[in-house]
C-alpha atoms as a PDB file:
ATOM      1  CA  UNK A   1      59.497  48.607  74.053  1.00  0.00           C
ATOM      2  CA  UNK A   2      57.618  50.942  71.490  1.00  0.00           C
ATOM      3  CA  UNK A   3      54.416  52.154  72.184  1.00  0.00           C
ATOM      4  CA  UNK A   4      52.071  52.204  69.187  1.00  0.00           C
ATOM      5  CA  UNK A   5      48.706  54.380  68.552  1.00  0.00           C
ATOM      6  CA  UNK A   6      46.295  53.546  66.020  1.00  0.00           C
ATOM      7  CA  UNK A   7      44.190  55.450  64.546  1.00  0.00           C
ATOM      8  CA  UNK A   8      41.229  55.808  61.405  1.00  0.00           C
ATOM      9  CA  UNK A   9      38.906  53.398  62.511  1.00  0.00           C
ATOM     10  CA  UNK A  10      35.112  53.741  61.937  1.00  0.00           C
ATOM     11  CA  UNK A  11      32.349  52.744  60.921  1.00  0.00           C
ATOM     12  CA  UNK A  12      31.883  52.076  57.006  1.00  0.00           C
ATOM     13  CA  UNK A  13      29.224  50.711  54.570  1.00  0.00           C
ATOM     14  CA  UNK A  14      30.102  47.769  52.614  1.00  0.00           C
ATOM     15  CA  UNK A  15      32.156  48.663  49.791  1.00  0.00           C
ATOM     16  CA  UNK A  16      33.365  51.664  51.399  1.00  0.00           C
ATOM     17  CA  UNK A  17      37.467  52.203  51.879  1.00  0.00           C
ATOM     18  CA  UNK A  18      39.056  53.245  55.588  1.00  0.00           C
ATOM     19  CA  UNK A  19      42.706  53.841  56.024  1.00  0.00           C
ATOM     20  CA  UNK A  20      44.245  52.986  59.239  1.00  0.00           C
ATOM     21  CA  UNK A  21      47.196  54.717  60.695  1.00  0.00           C
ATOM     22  CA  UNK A  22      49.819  53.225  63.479  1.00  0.00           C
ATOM     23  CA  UNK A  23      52.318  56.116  64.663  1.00  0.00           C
ATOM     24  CA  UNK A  24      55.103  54.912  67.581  1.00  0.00           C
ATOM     25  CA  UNK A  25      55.434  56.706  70.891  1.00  0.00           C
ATOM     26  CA  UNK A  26      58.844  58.881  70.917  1.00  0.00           C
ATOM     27  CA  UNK A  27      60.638  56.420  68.643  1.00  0.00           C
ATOM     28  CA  UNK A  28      61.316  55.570  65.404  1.00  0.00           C
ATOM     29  CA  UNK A  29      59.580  52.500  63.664  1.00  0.00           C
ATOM     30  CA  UNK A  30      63.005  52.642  61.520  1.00  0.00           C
ATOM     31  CA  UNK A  31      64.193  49.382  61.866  1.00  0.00           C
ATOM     32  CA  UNK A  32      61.006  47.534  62.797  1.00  0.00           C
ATOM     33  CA  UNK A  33      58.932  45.141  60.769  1.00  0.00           C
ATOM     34  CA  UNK A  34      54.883  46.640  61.177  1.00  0.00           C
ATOM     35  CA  UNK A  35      51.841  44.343  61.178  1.00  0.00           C
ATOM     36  CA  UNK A  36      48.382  44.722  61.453  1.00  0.00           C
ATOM     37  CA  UNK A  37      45.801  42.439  63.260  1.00  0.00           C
ATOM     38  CA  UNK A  38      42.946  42.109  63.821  1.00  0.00           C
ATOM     39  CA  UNK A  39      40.052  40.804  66.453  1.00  0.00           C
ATOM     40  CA  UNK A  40      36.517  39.623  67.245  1.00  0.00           C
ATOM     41  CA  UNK A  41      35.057  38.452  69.932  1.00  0.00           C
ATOM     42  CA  UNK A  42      35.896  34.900  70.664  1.00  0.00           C
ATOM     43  CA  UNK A  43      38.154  34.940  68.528  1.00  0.00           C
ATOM     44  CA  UNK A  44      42.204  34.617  68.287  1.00  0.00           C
ATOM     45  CA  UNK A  45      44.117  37.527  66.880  1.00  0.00           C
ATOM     46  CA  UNK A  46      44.046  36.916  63.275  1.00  0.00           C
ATOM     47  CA  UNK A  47      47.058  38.138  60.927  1.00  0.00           C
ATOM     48  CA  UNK A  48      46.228  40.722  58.470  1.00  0.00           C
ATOM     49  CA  UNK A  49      48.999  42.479  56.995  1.00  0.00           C
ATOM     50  CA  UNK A  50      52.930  43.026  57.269  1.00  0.00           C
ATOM     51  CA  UNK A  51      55.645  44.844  55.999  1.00  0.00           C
ATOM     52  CA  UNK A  52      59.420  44.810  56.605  1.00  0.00           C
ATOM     53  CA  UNK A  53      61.596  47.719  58.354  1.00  0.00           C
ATOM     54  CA  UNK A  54      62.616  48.689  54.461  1.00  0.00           C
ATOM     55  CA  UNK A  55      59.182  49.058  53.439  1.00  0.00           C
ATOM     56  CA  UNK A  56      60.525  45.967  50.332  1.00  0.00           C
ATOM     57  CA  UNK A  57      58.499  43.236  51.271  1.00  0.00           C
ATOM     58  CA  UNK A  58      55.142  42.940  52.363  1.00  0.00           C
ATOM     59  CA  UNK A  59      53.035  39.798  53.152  1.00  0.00           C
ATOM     60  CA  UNK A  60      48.657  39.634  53.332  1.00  0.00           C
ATOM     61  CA  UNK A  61      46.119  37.225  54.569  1.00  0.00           C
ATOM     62  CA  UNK A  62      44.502  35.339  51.988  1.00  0.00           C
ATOM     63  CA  UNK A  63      41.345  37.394  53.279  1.00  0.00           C
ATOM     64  CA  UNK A  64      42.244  40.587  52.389  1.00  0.00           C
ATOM     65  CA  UNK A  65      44.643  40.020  49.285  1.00  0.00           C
ATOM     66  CA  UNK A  66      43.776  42.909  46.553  1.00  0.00           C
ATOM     67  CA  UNK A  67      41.603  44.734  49.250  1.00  0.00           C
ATOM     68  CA  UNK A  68      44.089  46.029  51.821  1.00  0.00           C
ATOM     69  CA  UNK A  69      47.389  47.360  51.233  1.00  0.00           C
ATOM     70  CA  UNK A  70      50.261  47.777  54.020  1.00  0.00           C
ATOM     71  CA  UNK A  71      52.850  50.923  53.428  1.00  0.00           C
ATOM     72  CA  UNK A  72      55.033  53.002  55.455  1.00  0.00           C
ATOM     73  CA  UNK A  73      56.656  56.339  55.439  1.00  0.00           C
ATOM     74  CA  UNK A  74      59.736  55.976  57.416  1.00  0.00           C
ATOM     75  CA  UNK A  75      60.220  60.062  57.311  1.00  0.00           C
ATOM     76  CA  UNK A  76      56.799  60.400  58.605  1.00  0.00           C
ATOM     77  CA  UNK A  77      57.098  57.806  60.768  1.00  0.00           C
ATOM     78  CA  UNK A  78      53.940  56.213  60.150  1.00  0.00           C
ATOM     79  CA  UNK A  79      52.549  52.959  59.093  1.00  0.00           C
ATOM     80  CA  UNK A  80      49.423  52.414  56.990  1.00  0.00           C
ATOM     81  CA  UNK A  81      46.489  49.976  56.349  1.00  0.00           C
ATOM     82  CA  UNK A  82      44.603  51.401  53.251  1.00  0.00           C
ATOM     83  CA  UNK A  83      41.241  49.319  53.525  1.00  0.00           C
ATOM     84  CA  UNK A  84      38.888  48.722  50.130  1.00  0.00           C
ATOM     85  CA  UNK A  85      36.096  47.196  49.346  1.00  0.00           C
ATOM     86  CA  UNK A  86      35.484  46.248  52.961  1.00  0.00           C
ATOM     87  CA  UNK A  87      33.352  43.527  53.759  1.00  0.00           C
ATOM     88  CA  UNK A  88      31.058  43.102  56.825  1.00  0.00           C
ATOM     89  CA  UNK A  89      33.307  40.205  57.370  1.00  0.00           C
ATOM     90  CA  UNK A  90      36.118  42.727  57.841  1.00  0.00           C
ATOM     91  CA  UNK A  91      34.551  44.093  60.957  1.00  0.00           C
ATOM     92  CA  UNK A  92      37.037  43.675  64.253  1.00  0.00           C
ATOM     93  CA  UNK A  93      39.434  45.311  66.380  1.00  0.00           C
ATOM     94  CA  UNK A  94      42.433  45.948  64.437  1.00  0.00           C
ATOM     95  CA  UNK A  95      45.691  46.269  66.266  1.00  0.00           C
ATOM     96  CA  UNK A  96      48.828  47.675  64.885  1.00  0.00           C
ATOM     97  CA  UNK A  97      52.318  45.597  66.071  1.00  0.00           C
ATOM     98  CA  UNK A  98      55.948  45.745  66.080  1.00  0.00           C
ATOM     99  CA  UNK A  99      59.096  44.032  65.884  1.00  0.00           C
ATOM    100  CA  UNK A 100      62.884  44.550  64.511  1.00  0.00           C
ATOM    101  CA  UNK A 101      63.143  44.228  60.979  1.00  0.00           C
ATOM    102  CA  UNK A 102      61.832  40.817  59.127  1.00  0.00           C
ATOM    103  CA  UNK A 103      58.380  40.121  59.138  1.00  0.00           C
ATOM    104  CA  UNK A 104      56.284  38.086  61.605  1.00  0.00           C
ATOM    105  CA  UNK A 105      52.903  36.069  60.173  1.00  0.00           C
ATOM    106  CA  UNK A 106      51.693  35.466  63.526  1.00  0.00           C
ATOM    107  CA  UNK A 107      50.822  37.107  66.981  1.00  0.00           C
ATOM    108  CA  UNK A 108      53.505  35.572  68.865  1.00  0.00           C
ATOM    109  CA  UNK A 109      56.221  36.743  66.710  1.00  0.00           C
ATOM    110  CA  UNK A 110      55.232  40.559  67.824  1.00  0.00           C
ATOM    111  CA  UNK A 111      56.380  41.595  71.401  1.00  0.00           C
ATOM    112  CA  UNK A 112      54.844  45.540  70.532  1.00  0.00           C
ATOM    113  CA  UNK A 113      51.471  46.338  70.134  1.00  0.00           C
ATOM    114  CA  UNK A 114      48.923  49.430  69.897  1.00  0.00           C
ATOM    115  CA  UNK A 115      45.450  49.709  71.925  1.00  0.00           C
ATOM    116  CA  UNK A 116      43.202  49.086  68.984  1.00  0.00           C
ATOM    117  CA  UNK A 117      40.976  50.659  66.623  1.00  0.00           C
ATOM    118  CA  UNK A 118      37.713  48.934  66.121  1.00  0.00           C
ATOM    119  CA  UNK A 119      36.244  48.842  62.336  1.00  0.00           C
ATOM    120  CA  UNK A 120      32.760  48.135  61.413  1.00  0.00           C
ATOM    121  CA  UNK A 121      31.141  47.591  58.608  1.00  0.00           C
ATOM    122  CA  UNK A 122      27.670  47.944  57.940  1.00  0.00           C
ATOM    123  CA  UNK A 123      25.572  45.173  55.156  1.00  0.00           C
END
């Protein structure tokens, strides 16, 4: 099990940029695949963003393609949602999750998650 904390959530105008941050618990994200989803009210966890344990391959929802971009910094430990041109569409609870090495497009695929970090943004 890896714990996960999120963090860089907010509130935002439209247009405006947010970066979130997902840092483990006492353990190294090394050989874990990272995604990021996200959640309304009502709603099923939706898939936003992935990247592979390397940091090579990376996968987006049709959503957020050319707006969001998913890194990591494997010495820092540290994975990344860099969030542009948000959209009040974009508002939710995003989560950060975990799993070892090849990406997951759904929630199910994930047996790690974080507590949250809710994003709104303002018309």
């Amino acid at each position: 099990q890896v714990q996960l904390v999120e963090s860089g959530g907010g509130l935002v105008q439209a247009g405006g940029s947010l970066r979130l941050s997902c840092a483990p618990s006492g353990r190294t994200l090394l050989t874990y695949a990272m995604g990021w989803f996200r959640q309304t009210p009502g709603k099923e966890r939706e898939f936003v963003a992935a990247i592979n344990w390397g940091g090579g391959s990376t996968s987006y929802a049709d959503s957020v393609k050319g707006r969001f971009t998913i890194s990591r910094d494997n010495v820092k430990n540290t994975v990344y949602l860099q969030m542009s041109s948000l959209k009040p569409e974009d508002t939710a609870v995003y989560y950060c999750a975990a799993r070892l090495y090849n990406i997951g497009l759904v929630s199910s695929d994930y047996d790690n998650w974080g507590q949250g970090t809710q994003v709104t943004v303002s018309s």
